[in-house]
Protein backbone atom coordinates (compact mmCIF):
# COMPACT_ATOMS: atom_id res chain seq x y z
CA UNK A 1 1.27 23.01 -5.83
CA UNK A 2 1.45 20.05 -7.71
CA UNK A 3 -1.61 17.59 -8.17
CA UNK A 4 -1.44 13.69 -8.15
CA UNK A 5 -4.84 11.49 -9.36
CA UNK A 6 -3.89 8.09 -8.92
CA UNK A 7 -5.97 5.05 -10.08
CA UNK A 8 -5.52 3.07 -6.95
CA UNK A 9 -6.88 -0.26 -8.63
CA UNK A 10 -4.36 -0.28 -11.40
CA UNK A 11 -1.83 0.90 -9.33
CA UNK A 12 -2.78 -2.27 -7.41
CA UNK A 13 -2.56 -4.46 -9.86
CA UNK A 14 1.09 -3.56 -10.92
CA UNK A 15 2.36 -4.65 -7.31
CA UNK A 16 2.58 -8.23 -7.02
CA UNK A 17 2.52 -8.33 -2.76
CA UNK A 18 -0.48 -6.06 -3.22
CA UNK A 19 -2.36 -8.34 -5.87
CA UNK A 20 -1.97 -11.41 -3.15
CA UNK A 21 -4.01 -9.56 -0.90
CA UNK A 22 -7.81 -8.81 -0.53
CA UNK A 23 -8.88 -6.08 -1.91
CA UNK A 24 -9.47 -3.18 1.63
CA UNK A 25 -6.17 -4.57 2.99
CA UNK A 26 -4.24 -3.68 -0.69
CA UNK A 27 -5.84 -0.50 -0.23
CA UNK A 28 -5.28 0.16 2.82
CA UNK A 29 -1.45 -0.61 2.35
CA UNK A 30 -1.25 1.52 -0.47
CA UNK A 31 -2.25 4.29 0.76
CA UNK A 32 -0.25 3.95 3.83
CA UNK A 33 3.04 3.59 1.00
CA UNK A 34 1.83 6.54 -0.83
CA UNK A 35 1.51 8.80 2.01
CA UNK A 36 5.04 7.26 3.25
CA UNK A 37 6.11 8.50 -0.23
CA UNK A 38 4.62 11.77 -0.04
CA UNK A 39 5.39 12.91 3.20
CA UNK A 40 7.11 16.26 3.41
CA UNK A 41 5.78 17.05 0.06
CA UNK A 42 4.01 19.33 -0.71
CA UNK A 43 1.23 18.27 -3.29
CA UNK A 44 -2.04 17.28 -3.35
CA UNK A 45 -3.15 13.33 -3.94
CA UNK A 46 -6.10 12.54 -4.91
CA UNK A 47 -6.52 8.57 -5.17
CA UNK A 48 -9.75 6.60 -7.39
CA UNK A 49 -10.62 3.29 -6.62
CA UNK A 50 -13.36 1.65 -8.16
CA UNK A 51 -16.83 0.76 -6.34
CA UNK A 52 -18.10 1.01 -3.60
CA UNK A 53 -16.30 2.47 -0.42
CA UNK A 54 -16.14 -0.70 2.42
CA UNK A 55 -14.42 1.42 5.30
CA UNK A 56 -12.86 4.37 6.21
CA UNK A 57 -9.48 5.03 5.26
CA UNK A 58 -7.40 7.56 7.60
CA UNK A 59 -5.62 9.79 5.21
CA UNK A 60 -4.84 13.17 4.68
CA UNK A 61 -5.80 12.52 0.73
CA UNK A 62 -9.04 12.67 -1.26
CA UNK A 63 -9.86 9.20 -1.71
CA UNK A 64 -13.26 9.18 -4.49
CA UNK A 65 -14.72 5.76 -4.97
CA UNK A 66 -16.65 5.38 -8.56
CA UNK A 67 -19.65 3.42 -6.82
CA UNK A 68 -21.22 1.81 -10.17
CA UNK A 69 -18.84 3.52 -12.66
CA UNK A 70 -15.63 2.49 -13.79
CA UNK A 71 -12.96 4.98 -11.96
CA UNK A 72 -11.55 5.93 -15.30
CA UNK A 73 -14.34 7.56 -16.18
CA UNK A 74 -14.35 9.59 -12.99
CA UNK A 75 -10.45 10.43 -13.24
CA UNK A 76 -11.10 11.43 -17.38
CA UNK A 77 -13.72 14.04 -15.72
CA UNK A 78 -11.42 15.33 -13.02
């Protein structure tokens, strides 16, 4: 099975209709793309976004926020 670790705040950052918005609604419409995009594939996703988590996300991936660590460091580790 193939593995995905996305950095959700870069990824973020590279879509301009995401970068208009605040931050939980960008992520929340990400994910919601990325599971679109992964649907009837079968991988695992793993997405990082930094700090702290604000609310919960309904997903079938593993979503790990870095709290007071950059997420790079986390996704380097993983």
């Amino acid at each position: 099975m193939r593995r995905y670790f996305i950095d959700g705040n870069n990824f973020i950052g590279k879509i301009s209709e995401l970068r208009k918005l605040n931050k939980n609604l960008a992520t929340e419409k990400l994910i919601y793309s990325l599971q679109r995009y992964f649907a009837n594939k079968k991988v695992k996703v793993t997405v990082f976004l930094d700090g702290y988590p604000s609310e919960k996300i309904k997903t079938d991936f593993e979503v790990v926020h870095s709290f007071n660590r950059p997420a790079d460091e986390i996704i380097k580790k993983k």
